[in-house]
N, C-alpha and C. Protein backbone atom coordinates (compact mmCIF):
# COMPACT_ATOMS: atom_id res chain seq x y z
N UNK A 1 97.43 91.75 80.70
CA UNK A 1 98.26 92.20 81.80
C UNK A 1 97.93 91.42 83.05
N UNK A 2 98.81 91.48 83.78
CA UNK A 2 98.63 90.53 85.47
C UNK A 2 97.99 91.62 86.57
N UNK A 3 97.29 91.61 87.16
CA UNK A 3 96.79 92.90 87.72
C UNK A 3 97.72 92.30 88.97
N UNK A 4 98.25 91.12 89.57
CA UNK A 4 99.63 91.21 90.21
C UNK A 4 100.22 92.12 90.11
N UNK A 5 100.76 92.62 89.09
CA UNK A 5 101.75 93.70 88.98
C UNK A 5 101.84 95.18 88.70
N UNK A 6 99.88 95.20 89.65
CA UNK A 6 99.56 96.81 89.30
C UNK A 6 100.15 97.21 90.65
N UNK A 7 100.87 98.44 90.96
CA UNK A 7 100.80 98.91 92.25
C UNK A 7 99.91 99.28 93.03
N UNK A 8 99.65 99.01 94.19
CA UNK A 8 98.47 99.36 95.33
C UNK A 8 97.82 100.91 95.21
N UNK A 9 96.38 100.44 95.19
CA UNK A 9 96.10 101.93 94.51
C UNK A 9 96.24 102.95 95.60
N UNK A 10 95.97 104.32 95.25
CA UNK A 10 96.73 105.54 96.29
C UNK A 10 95.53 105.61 96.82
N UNK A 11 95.27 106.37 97.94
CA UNK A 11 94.49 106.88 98.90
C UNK A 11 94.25 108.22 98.83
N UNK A 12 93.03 108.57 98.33
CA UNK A 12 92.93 109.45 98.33
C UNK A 12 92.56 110.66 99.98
N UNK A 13 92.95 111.36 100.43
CA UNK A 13 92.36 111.73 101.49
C UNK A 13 92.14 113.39 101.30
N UNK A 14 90.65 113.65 102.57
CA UNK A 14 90.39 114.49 102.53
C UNK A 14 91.30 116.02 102.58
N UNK A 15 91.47 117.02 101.91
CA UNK A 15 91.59 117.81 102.28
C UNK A 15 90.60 119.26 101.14
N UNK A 16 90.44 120.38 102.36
CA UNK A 16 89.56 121.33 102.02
C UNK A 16 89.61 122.38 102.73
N UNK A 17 89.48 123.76 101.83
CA UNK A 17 89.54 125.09 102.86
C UNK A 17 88.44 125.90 102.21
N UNK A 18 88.22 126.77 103.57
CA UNK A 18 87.23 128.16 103.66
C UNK A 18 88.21 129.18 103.32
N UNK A 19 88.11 129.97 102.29
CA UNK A 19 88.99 131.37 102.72
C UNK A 19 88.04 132.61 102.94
N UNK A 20 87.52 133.04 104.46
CA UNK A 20 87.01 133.76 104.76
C UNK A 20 87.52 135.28 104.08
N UNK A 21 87.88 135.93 103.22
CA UNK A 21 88.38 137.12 103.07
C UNK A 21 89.07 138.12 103.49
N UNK A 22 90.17 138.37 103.83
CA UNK A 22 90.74 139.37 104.79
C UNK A 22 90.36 138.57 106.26
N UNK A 23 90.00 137.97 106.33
CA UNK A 23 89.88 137.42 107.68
C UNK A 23 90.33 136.27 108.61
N UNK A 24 90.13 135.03 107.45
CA UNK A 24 91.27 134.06 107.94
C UNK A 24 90.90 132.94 106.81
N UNK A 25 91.59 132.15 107.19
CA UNK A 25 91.55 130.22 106.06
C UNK A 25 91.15 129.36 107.05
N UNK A 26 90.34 128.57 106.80
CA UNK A 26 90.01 127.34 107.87
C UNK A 26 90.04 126.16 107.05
N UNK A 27 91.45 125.50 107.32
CA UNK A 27 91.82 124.46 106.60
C UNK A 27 91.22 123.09 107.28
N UNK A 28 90.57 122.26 106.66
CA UNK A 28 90.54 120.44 107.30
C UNK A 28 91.02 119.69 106.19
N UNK A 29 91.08 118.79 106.86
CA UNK A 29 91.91 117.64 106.52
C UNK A 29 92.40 116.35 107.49
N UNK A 30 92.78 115.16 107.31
CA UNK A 30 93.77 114.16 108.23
C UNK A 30 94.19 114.90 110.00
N UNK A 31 93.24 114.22 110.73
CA UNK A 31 93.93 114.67 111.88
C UNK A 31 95.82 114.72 112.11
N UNK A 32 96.54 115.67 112.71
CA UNK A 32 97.76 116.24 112.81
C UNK A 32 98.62 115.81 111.98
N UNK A 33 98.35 116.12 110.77
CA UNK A 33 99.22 116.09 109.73
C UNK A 33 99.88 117.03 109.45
N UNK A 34 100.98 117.61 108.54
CA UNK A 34 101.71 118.61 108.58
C UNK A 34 101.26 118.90 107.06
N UNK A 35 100.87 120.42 106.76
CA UNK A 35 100.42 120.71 106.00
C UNK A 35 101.14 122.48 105.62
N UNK A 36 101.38 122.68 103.94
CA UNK A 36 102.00 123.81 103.37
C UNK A 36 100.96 124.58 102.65
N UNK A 37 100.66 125.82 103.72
CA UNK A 37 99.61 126.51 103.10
C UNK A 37 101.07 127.72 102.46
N UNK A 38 100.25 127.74 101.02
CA UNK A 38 101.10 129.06 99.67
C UNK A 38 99.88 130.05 99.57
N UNK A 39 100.54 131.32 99.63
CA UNK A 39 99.58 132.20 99.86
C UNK A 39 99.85 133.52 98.51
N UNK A 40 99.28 133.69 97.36
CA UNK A 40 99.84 134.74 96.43
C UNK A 40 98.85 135.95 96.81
N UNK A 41 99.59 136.91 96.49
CA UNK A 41 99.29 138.07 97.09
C UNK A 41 99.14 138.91 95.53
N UNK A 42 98.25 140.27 95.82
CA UNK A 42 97.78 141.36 94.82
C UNK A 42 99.39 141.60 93.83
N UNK A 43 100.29 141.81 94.72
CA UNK A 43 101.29 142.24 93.89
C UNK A 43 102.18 140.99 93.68
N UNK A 44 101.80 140.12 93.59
CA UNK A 44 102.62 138.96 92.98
C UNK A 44 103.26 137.90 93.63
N UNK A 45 103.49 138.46 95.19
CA UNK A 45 104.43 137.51 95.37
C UNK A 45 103.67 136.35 96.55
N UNK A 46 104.34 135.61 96.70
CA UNK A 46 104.34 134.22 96.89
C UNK A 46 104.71 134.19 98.45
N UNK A 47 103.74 133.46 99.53
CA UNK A 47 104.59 133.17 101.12
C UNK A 47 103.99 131.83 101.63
N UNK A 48 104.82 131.31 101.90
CA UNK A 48 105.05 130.16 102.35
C UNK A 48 104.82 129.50 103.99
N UNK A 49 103.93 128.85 104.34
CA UNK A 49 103.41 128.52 105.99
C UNK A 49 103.18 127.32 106.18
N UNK A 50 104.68 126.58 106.73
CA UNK A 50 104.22 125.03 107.09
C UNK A 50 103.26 125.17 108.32
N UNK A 51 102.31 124.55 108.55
CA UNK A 51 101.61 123.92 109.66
C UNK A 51 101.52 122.88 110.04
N UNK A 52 100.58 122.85 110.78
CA UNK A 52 99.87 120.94 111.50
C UNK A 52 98.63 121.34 111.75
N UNK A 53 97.64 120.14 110.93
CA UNK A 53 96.29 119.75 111.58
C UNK A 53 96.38 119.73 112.79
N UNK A 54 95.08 120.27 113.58
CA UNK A 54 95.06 119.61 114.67
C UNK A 54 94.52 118.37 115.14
N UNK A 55 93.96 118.09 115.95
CA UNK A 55 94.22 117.05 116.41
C UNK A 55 92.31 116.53 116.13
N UNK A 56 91.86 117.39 115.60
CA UNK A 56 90.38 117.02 114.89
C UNK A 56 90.69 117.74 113.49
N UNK A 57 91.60 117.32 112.66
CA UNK A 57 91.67 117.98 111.62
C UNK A 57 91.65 119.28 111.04
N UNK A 58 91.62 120.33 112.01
CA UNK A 58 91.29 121.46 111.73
C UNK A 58 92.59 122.62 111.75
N UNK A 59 92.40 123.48 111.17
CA UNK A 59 93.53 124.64 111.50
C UNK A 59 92.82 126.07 110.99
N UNK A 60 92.93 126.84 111.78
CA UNK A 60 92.32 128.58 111.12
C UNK A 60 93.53 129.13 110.77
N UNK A 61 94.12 129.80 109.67
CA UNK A 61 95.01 130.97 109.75
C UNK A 61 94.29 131.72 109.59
N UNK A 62 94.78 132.57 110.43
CA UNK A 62 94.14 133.89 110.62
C UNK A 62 95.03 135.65 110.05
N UNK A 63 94.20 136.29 110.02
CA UNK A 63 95.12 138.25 110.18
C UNK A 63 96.06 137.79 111.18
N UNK A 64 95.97 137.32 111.78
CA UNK A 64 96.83 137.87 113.30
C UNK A 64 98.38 136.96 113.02
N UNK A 65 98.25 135.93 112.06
CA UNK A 65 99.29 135.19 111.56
C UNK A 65 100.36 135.69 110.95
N UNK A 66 99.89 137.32 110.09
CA UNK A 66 100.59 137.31 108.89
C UNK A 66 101.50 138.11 109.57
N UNK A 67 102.80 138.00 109.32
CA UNK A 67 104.36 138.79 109.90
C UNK A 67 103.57 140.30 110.15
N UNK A 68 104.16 140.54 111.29
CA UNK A 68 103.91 142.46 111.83
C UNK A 68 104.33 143.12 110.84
N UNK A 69 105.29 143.03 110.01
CA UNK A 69 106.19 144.01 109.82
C UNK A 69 105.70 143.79 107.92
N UNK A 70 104.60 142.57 107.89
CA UNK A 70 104.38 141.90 106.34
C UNK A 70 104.28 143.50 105.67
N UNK A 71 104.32 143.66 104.21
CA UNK A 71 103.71 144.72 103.26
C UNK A 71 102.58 143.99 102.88
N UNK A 72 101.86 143.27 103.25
CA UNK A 72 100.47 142.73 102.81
C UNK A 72 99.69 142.17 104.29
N UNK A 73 98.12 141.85 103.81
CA UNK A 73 97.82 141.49 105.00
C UNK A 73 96.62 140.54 104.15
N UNK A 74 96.10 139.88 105.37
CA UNK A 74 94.78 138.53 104.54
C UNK A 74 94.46 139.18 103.35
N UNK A 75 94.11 140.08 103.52
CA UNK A 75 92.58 140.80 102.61
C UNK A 75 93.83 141.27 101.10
N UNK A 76 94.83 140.86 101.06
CA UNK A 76 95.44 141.01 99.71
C UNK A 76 95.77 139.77 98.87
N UNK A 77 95.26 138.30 99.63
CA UNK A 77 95.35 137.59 99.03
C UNK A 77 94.76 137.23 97.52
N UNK A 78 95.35 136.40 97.03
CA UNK A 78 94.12 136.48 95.31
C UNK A 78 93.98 135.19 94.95
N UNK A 79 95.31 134.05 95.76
CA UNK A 79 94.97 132.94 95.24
C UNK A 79 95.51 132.03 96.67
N UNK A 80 94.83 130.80 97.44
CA UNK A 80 95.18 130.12 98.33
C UNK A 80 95.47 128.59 97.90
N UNK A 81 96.84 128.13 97.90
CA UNK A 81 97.25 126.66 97.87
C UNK A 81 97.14 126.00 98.79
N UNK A 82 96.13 124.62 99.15
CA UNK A 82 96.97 124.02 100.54
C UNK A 82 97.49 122.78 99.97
N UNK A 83 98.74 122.22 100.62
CA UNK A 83 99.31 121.11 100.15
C UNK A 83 99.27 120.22 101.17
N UNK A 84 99.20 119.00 101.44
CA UNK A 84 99.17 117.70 101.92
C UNK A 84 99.74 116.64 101.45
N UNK A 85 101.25 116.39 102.01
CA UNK A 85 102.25 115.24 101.72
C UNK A 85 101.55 114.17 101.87
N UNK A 86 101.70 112.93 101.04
CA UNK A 86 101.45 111.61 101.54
C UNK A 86 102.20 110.33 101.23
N UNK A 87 101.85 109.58 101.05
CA UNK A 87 102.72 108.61 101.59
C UNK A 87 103.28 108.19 99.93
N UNK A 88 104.44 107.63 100.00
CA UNK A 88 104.50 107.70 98.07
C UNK A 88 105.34 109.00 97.31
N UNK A 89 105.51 109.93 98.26
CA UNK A 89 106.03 111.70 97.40
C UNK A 89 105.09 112.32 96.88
N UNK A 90 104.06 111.79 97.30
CA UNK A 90 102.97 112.66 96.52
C UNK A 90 102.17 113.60 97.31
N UNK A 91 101.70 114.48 97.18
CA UNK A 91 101.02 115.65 97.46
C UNK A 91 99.76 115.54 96.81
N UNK A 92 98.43 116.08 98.24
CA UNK A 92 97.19 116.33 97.62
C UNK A 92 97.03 117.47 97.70
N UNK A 93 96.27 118.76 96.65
CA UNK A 93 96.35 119.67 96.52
C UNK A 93 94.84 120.11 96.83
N UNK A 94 94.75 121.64 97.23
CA UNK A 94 93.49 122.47 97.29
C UNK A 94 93.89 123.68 96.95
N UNK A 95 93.29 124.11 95.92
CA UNK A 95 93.62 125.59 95.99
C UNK A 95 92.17 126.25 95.17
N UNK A 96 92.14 127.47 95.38
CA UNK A 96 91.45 128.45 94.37
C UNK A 96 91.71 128.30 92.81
N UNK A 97 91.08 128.20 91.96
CA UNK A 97 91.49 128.39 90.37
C UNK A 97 91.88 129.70 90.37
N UNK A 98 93.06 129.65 89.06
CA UNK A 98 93.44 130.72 88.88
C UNK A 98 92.47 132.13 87.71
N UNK A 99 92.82 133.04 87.75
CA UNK A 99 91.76 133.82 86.76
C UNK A 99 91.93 132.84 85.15
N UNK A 100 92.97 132.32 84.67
CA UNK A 100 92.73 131.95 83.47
C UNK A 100 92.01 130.57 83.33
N UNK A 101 92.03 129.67 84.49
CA UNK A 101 91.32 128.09 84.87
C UNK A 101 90.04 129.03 84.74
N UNK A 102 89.79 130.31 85.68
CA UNK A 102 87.91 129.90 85.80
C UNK A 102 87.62 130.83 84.21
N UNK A 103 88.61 131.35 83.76
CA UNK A 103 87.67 131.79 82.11
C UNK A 103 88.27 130.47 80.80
N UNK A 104 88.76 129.55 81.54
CA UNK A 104 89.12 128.26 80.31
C UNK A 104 87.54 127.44 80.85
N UNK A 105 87.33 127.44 82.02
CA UNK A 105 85.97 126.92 82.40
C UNK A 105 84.59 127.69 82.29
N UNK A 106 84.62 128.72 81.67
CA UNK A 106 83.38 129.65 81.69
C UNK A 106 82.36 129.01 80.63
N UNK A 107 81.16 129.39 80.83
CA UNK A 107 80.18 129.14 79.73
C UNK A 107 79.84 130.13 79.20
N UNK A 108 79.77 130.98 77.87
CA UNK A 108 79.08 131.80 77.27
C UNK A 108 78.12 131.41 77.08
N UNK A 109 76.73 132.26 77.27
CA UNK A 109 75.44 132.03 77.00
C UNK A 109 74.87 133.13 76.00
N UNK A 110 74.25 133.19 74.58
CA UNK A 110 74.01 134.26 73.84
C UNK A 110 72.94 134.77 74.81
N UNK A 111 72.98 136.20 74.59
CA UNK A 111 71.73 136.91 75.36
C UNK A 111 70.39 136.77 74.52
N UNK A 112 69.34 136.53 75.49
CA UNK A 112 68.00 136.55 74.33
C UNK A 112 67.51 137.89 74.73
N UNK A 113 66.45 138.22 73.80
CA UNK A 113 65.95 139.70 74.01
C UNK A 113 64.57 138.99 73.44
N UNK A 114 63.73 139.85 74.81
CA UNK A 114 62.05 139.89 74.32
C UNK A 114 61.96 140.39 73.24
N UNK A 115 60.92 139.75 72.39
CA UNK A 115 60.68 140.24 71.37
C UNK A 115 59.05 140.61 71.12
């Protein structure tokens, strides 16, 4: 093969979040970039929050974010997506594993017993 005719490799860039619990998300990443935090909730459903980095990469969502009038609040979240467009159509992803990722990743260990 001609490595001429590989396309320019992608860039990977940082992105990463805290999800403090009922309390807030502290997303970094690319200073002021525009970024789609997906938020699933206890009873299933799905909400959607474009943002922007700021201007040192940072963003908190917080309780105080979520709609007045929401039927949920932080502390019902179960799973956090953040998405990051880039250049190409592609998206870099962060999220929580889901319950079936972290038991496809689990280790069973047999129990030993003193003997």
């Amino acid at each position: 093969f001609d490595i001429a005719t590989l396309p320019p490799p992608s860039v990977v860039e940082p992105l990463d979040f805290d999800y403090d619990e009922g309390r807030e998300i502290g997303i970094s990443g690319p200073a002021d970039r525009p970024i789609r935090l997906v938020l699933t909730v206890a009873a299933g459903e799905t909400y959607t929050f474009e943002r922007t980095l700021g201007a040192t990469g940072g963003l908190k969502f917080t309780a105080a974010e979520v709609p007045p009038r929401a039927s949920w609040t932080l502390a019902d979240v179960t799973h956090v997506r953040v998405e990051l467009p880039v250049a190409g159509g592609h998206t870099i992803v962060a999220e929580t594993p889901s319950e079936a990722e972290e038991r496809e990743n689990a280790v069973y260990l047999p129990a030993l017993a003193n003997r």
